[in-house]
C-alpha atoms as a PDB file:
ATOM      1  CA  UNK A   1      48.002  37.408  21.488  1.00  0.00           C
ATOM      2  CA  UNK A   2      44.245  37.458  22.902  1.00  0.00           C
ATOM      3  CA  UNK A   3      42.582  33.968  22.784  1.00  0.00           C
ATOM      4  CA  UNK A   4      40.615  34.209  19.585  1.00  0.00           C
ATOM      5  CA  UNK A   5      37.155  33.204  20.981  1.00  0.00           C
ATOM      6  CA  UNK A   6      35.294  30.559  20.254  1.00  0.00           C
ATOM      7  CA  UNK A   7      32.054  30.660  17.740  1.00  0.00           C
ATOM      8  CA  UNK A   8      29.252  30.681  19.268  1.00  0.00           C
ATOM      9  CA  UNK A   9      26.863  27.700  18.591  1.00  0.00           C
ATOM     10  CA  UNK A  10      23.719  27.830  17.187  1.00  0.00           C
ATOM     11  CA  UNK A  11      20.405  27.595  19.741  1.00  0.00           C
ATOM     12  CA  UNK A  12      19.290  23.984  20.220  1.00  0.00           C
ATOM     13  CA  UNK A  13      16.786  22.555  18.034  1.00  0.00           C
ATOM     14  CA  UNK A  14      13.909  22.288  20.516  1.00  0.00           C
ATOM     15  CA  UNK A  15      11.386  20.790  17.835  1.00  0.00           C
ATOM     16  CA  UNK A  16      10.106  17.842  19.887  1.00  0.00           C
ATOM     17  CA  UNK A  17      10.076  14.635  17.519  1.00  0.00           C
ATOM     18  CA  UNK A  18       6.418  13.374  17.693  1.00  0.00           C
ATOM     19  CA  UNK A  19       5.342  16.908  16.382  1.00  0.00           C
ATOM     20  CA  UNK A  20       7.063  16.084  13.773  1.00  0.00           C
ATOM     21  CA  UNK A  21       5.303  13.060  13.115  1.00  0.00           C
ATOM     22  CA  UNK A  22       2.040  13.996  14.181  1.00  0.00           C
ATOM     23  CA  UNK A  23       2.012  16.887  11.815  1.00  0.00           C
ATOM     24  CA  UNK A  24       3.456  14.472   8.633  1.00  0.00           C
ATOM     25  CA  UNK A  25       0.839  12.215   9.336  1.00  0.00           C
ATOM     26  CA  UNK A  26      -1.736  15.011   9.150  1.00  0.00           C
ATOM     27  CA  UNK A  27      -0.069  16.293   6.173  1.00  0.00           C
ATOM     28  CA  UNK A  28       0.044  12.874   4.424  1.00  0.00           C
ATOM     29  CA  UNK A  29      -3.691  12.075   5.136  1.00  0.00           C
ATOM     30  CA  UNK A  30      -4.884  15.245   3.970  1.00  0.00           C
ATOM     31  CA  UNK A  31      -2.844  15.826   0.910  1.00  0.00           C
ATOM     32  CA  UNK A  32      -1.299  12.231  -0.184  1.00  0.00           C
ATOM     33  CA  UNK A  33       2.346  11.412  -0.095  1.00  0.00           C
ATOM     34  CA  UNK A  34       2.822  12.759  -3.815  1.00  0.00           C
ATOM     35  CA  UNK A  35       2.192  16.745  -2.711  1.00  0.00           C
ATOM     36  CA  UNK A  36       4.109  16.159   0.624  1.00  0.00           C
ATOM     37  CA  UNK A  37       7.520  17.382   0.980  1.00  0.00           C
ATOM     38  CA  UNK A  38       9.840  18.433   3.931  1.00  0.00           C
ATOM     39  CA  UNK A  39       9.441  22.041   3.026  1.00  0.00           C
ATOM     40  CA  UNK A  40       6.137  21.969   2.725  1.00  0.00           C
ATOM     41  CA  UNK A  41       6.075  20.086   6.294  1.00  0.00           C
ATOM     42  CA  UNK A  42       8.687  22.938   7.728  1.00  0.00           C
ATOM     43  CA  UNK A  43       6.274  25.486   6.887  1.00  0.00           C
ATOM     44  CA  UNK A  44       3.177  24.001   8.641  1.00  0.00           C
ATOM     45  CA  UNK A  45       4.947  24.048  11.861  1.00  0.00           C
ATOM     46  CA  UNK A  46       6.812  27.451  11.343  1.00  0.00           C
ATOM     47  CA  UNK A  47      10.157  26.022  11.356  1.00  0.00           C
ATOM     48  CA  UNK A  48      13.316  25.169   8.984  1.00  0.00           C
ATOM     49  CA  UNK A  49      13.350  22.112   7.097  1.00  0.00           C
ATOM     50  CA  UNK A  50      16.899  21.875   9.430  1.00  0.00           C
ATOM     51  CA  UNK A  51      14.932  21.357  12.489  1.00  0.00           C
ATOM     52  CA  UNK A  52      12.775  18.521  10.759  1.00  0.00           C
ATOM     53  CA  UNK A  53      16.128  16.707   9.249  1.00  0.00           C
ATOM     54  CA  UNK A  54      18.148  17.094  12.884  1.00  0.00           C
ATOM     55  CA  UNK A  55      15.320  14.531  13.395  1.00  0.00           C
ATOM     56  CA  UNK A  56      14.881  12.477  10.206  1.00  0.00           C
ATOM     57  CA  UNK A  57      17.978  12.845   7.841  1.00  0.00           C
ATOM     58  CA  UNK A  58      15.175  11.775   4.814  1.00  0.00           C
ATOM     59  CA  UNK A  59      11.776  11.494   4.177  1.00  0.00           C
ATOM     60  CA  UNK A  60      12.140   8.040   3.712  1.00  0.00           C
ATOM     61  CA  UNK A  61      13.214   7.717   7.386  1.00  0.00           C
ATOM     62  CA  UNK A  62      10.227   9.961   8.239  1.00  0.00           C
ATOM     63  CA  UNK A  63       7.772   7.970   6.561  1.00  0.00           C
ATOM     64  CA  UNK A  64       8.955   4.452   8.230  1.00  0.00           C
ATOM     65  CA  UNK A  65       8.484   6.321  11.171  1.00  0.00           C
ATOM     66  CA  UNK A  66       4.583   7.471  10.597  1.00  0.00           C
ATOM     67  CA  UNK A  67       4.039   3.771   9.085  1.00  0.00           C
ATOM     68  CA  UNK A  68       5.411   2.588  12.324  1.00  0.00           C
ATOM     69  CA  UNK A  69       3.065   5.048  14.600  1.00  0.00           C
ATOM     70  CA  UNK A  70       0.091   4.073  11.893  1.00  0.00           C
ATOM     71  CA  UNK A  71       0.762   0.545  13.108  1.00  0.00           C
ATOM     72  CA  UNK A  72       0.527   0.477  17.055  1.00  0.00           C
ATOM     73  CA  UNK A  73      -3.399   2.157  15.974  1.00  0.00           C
ATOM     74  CA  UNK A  74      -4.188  -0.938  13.979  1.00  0.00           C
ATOM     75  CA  UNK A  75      -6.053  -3.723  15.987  1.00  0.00           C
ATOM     76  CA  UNK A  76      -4.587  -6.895  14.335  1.00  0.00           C
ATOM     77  CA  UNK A  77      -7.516  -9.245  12.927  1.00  0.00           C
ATOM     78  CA  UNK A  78      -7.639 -12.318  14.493  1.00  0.00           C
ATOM     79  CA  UNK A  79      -6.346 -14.757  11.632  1.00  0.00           C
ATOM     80  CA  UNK A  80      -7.461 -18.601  10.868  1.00  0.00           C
ATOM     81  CA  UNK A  81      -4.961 -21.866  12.348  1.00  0.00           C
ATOM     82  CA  UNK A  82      -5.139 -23.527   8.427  1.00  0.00           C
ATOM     83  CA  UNK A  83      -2.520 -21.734   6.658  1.00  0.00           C
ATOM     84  CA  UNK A  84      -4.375 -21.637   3.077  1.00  0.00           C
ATOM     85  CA  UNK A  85      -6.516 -19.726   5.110  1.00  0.00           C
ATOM     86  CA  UNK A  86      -4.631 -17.533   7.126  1.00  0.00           C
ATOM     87  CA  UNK A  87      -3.173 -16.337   3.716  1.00  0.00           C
ATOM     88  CA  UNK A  88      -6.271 -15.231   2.050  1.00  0.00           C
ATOM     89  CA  UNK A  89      -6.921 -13.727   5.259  1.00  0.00           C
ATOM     90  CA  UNK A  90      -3.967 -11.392   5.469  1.00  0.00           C
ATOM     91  CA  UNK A  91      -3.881 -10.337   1.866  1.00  0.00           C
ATOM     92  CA  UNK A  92      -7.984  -9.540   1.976  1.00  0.00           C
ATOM     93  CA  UNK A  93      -7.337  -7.396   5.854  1.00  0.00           C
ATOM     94  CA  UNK A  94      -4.194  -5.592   3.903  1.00  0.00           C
ATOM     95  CA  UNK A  95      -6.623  -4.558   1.181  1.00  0.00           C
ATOM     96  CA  UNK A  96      -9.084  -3.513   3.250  1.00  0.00           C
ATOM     97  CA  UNK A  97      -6.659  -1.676   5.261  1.00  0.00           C
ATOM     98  CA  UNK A  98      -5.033   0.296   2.726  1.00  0.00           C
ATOM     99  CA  UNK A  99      -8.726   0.912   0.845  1.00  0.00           C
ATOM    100  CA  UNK A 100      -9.328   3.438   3.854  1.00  0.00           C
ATOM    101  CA  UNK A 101      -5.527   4.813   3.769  1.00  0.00           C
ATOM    102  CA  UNK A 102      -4.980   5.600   0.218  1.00  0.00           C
ATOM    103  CA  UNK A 103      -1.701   7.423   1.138  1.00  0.00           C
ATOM    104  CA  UNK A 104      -0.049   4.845   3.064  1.00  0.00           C
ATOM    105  CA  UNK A 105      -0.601   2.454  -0.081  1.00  0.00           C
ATOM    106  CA  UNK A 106       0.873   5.121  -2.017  1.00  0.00           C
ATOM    107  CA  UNK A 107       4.146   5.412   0.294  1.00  0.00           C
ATOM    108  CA  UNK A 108       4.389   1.295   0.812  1.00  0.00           C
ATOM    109  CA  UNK A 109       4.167   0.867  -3.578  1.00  0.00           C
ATOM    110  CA  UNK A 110       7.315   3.265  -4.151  1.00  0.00           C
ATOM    111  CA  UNK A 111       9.690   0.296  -1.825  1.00  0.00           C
ATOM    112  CA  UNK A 112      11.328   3.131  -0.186  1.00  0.00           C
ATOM    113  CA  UNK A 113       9.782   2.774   3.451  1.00  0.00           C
ATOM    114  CA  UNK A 114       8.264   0.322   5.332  1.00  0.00           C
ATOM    115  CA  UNK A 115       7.195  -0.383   8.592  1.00  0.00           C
ATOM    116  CA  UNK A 116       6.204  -2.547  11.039  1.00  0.00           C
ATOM    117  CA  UNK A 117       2.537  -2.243   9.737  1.00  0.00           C
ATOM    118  CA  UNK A 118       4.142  -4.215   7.011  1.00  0.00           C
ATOM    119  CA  UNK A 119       6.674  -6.545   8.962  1.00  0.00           C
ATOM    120  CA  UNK A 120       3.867  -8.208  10.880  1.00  0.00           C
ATOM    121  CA  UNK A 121       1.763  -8.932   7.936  1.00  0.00           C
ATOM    122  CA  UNK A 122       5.148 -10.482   5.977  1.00  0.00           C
ATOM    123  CA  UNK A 123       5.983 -12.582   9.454  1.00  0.00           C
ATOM    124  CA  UNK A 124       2.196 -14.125   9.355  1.00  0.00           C
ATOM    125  CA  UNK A 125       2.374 -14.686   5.464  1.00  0.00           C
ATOM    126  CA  UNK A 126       5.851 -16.374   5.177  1.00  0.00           C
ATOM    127  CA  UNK A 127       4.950 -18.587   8.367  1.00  0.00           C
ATOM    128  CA  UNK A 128       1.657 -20.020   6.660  1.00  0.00           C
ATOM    129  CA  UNK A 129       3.626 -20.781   3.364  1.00  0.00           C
ATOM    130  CA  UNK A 130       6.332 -22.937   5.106  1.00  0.00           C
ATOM    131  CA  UNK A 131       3.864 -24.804   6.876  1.00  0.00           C
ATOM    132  CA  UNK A 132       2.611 -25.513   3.399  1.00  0.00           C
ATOM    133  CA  UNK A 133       5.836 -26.381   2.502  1.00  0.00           C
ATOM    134  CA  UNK A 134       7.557 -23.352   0.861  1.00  0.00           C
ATOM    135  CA  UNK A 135      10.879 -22.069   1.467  1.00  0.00           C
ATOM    136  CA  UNK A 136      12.127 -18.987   2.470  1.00  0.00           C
ATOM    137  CA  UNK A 137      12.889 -17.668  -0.981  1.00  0.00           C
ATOM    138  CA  UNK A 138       9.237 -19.046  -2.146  1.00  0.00           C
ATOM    139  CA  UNK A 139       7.251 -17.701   0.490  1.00  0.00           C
ATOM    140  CA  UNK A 140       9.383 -14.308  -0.472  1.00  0.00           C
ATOM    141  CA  UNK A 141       8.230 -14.854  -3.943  1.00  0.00           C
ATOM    142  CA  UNK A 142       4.298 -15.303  -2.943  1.00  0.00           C
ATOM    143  CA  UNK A 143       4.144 -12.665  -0.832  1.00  0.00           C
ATOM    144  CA  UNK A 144       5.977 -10.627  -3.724  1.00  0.00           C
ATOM    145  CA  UNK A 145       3.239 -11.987  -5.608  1.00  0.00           C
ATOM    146  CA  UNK A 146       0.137 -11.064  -3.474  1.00  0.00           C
ATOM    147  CA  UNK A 147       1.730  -7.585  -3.155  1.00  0.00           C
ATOM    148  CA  UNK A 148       1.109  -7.178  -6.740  1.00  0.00           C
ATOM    149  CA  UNK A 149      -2.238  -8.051  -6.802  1.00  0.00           C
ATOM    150  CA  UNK A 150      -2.798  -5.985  -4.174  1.00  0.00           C
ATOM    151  CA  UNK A 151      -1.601  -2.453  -5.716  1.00  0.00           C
ATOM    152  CA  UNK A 152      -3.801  -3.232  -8.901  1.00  0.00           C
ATOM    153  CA  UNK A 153      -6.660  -4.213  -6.453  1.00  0.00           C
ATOM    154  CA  UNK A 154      -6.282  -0.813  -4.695  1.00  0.00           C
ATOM    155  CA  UNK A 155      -5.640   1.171  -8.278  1.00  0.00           C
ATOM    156  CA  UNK A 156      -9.151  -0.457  -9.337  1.00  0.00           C
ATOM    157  CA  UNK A 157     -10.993   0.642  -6.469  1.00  0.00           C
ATOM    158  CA  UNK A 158      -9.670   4.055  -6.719  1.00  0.00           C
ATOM    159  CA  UNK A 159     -10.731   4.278 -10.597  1.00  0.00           C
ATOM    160  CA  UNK A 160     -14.114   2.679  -9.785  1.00  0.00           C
ATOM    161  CA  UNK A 161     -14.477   5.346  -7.290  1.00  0.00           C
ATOM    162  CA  UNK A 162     -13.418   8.103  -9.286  1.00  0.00           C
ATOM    163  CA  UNK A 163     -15.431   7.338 -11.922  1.00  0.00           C
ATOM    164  CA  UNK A 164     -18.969   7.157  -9.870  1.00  0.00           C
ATOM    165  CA  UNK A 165     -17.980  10.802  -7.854  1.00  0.00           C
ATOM    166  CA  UNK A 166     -17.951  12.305 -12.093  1.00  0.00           C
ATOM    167  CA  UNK A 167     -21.010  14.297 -13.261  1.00  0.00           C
ATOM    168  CA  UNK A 168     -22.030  13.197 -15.147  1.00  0.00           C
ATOM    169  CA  UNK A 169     -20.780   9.814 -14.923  1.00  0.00           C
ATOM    170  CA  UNK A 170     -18.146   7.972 -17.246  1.00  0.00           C
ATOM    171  CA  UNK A 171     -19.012   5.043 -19.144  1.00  0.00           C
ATOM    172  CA  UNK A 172     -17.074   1.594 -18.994  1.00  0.00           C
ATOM    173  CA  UNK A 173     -14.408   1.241 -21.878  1.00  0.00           C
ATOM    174  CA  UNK A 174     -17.004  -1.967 -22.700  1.00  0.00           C
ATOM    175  CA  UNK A 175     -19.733   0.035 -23.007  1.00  0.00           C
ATOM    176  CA  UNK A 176     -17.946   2.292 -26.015  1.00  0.00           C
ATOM    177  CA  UNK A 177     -17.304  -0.436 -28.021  1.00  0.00           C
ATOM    178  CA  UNK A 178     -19.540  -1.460 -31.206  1.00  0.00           C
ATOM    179  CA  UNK A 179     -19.742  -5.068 -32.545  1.00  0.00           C
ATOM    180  CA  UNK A 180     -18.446  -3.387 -36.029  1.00  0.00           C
ATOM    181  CA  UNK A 181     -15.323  -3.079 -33.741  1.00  0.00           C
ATOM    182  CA  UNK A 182     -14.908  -6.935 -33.075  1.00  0.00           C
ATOM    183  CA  UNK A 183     -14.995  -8.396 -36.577  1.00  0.00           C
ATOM    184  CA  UNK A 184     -11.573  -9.730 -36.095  1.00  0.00           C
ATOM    185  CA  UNK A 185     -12.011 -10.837 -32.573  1.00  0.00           C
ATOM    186  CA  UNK A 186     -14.969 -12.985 -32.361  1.00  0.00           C
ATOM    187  CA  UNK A 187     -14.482 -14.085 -28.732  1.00  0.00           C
ATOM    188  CA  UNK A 188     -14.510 -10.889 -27.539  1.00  0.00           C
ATOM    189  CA  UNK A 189     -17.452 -10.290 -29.039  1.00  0.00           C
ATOM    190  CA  UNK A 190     -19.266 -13.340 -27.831  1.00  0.00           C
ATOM    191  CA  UNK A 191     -17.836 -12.265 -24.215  1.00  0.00           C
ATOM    192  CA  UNK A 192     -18.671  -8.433 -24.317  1.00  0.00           C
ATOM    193  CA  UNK A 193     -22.378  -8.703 -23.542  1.00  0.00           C
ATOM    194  CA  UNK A 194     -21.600 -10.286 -20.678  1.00  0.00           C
ATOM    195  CA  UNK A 195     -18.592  -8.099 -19.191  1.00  0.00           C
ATOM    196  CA  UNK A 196     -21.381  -5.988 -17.149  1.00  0.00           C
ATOM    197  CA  UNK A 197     -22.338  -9.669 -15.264  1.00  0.00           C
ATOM    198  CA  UNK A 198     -18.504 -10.239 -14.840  1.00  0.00           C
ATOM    199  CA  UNK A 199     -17.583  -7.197 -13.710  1.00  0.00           C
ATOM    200  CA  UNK A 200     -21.024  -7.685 -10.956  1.00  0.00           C
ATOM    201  CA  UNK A 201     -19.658 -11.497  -9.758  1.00  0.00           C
ATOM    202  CA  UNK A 202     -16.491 -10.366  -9.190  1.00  0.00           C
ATOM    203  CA  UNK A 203     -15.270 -10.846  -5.361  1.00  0.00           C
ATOM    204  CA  UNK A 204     -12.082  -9.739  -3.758  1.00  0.00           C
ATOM    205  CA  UNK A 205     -12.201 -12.790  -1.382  1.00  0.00           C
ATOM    206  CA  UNK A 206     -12.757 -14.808  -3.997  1.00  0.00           C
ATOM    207  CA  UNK A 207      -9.844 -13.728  -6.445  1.00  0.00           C
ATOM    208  CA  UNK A 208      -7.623 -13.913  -3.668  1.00  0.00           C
ATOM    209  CA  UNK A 209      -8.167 -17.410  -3.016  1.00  0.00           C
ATOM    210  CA  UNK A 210      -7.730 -18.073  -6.624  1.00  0.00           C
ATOM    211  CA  UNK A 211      -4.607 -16.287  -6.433  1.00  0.00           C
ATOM    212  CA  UNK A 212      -3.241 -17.969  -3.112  1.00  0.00           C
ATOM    213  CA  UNK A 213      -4.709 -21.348  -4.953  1.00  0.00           C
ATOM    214  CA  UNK A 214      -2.268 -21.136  -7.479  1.00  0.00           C
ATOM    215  CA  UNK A 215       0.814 -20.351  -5.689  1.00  0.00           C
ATOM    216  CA  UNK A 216       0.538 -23.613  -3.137  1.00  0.00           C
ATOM    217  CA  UNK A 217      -0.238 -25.109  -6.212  1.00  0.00           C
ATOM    218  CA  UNK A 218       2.986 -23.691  -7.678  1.00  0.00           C
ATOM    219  CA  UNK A 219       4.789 -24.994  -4.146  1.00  0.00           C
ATOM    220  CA  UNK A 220       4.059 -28.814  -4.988  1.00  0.00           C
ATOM    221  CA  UNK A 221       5.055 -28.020  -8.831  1.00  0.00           C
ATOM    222  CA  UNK A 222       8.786 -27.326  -7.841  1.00  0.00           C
ATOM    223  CA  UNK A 223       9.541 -30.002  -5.136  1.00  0.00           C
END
């Protein structure tokens, strides 16, 4: 018998790999990491969602790549020798940071990628904790800590934001309430009329030191 022949592979995928991430990055910065998807990514560059996975078997992979792309952009700020310093420092530059790149905020708060945009920061952070005298597992706990405050930083800003850019625009949830409202609660309603001057004095920098503050204090507390 004849030699049944061989199939004939398929052609070579020939979709170079920084397309691929220069096009997600477009994609992500334009439309936000919630409306992305590898289909929708296959059809901006007129190929299969094969040719994108030969390169990046998920879109978690993908996005650690972008992050890490995102990062070698990034000038690094130049950050203070005390280490109570240094911290407030590095939490205040990653809100600043992801302020202007709502979508990488929104890929780095679901846990599933990272990158070295986020390594470096972590590295500086857990250094300046030991030298305050924090272990390993505490300075993983602070920074666990300041990541929180962080997201609900961010998730203000956006809101605040939001709510000036509507026409008309939306008033404050204190500015709906009535005093026949706060019968019961009679500190609220001695602190009300002044929630406007809180909300004014209120300083990142400032919160963030309170916050960083508390955890050295919390460092001393468990020895």
């Amino acid at each position: 018998m004849p030699d049944t022949p061989s199939r004939r592979r398929g052609r070579p995928i020939r979709l170079p790999r920084d397309t691929v991430v220069t096009a997600a990055t477009r994609l992500l910065a334009t439309g936000g990491a919630e409306a992305f998807s590898m289909r929708r990514l296959a059809d901006d560059l007129g190929t299969s969602t094969a040719a994108i996975y030969h390169h990046f078997p998920t879109k978690a992979a993908l996005f650690t790549v972008v992050l890490g792309a995102l990062a070698d952009d990034l000038q690094r700020p130049e950050l203070p020798d005390a280490p109570r310093e240094r911290l407030i420092a590095i939490v205040c530059y990653l809100i600043d940071t992801l302020d202007q790149l709502p979508w990488v905020a929104d890929i780095l708060v679901t846990g599933q990628s990272t990158g070295r945009s986020a390594m470096w920061m972590l590295n500086e952070f857990a250094d300046a904790a030991t030298e305050l005298g924090a272990g390993d597992r505490k300075a993983g706990y602070m920074y666990f800590t300041v990541w929180r405050f962080v997201v609900g930083e961010l998730m203000s800003r956006r809101a605040a934001q939001a709510q000036r850019d509507t026409e008309p625009a939306q008033p404050y949830w204190s500015d709906l309430i009535t005093t026949d409202q706060l019968t019961e609660f009679p500190t609220v309603a001695r602190l009300l009329p002044q929630w406007a001057d809180v909300r004014a004095e209120f300083r990142t920098e400032t919160a963030v030191a309170d916050v960083i503050d508390g955890l050295i204090a919390s460092i001393a507390r468990e020895r």
